[in-house]
C-alpha atoms as a PDB file:
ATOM      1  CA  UNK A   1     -72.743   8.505  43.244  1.00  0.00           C
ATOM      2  CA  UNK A   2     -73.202   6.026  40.440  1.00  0.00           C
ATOM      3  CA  UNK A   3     -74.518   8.477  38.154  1.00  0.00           C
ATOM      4  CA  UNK A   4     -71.643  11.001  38.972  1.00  0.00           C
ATOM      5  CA  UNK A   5     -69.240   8.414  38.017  1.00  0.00           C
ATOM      6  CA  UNK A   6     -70.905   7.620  34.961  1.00  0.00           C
ATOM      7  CA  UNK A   7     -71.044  11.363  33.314  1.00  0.00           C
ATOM      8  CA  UNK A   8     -67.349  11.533  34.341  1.00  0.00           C
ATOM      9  CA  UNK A   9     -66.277   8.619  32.424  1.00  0.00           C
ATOM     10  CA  UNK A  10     -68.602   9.721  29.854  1.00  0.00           C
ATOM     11  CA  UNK A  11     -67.050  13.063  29.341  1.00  0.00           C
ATOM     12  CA  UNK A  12     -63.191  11.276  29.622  1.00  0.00           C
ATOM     13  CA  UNK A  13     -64.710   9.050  27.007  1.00  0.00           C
ATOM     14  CA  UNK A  14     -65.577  11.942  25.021  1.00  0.00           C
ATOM     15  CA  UNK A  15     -62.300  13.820  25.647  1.00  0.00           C
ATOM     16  CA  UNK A  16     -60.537  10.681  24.722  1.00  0.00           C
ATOM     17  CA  UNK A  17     -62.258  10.256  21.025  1.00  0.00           C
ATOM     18  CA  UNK A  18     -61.790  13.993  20.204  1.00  0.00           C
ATOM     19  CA  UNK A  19     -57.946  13.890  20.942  1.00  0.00           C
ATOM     20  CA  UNK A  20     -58.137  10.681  18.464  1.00  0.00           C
ATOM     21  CA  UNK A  21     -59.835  12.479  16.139  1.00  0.00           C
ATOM     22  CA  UNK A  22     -57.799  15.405  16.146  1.00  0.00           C
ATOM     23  CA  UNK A  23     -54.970  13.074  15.894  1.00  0.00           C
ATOM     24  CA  UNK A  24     -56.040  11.406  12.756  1.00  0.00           C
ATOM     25  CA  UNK A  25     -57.006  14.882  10.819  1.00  0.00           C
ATOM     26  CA  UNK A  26     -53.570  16.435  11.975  1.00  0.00           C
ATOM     27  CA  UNK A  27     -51.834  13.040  10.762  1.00  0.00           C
ATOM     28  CA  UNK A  28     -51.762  10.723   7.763  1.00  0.00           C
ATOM     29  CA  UNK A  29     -49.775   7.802   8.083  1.00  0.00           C
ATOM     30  CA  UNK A  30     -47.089   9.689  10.493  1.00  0.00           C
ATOM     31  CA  UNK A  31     -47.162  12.503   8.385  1.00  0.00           C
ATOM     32  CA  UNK A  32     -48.369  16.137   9.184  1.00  0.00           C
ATOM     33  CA  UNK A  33     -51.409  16.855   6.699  1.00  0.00           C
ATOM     34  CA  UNK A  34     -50.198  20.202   6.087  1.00  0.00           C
ATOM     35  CA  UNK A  35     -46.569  18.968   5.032  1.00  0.00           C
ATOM     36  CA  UNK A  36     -49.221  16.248   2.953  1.00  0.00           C
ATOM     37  CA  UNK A  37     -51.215  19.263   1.471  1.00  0.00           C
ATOM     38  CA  UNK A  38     -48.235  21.412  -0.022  1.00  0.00           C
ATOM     39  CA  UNK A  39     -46.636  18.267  -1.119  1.00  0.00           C
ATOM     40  CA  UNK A  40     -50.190  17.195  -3.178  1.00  0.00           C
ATOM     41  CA  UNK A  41     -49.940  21.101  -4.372  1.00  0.00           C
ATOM     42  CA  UNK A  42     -46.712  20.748  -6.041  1.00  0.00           C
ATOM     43  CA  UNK A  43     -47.109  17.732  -7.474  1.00  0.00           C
ATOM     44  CA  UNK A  44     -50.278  18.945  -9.011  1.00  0.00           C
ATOM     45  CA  UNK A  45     -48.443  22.098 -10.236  1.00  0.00           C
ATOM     46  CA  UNK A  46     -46.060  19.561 -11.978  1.00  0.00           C
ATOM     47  CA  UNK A  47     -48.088  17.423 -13.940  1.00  0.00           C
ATOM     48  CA  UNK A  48     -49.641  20.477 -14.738  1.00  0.00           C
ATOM     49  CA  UNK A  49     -46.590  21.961 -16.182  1.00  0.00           C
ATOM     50  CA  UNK A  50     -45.879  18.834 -17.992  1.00  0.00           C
ATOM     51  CA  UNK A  51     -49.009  18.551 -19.665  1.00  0.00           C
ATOM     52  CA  UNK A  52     -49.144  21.734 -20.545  1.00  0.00           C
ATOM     53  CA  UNK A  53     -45.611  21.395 -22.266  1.00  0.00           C
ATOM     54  CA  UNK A  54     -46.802  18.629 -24.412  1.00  0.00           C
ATOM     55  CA  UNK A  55     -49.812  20.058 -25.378  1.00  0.00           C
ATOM     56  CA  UNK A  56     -47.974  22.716 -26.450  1.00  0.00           C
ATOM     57  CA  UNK A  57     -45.125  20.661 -28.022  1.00  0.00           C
ATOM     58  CA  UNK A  58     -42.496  21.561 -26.106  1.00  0.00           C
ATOM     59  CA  UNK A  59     -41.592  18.160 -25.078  1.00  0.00           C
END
């Protein structure tokens, strides 16, 4: 019985920890990481713009 127990709370255990880590890839600080990823995209697509406006002496 003992050892029954033990491989169920080991698999709960292991249930438990993926759902965290699925948690924490699908979330950064409350926010969705996709929202997070076309956020870093635009801002990257800005300061590109900008610098290539001064390189080019627009600005």
């Amino acid at each position: 019985m003992s050892g029954e127990r033990s491989m169920e709370n080991t698999a709960e255990e292991e249930r438990e920890t993926r759902a965290r880590s699925e948690y924490f890839w699908h979330t950064y600080y409350g926010f969705p990481s996709e929202m997070l990823g076309w956020a870093l995209l635009v801002v990257t697509l800005l300061f590109s713009a900008f610098v290539i406006s001064v390189a080019m002496g627009m600005l």
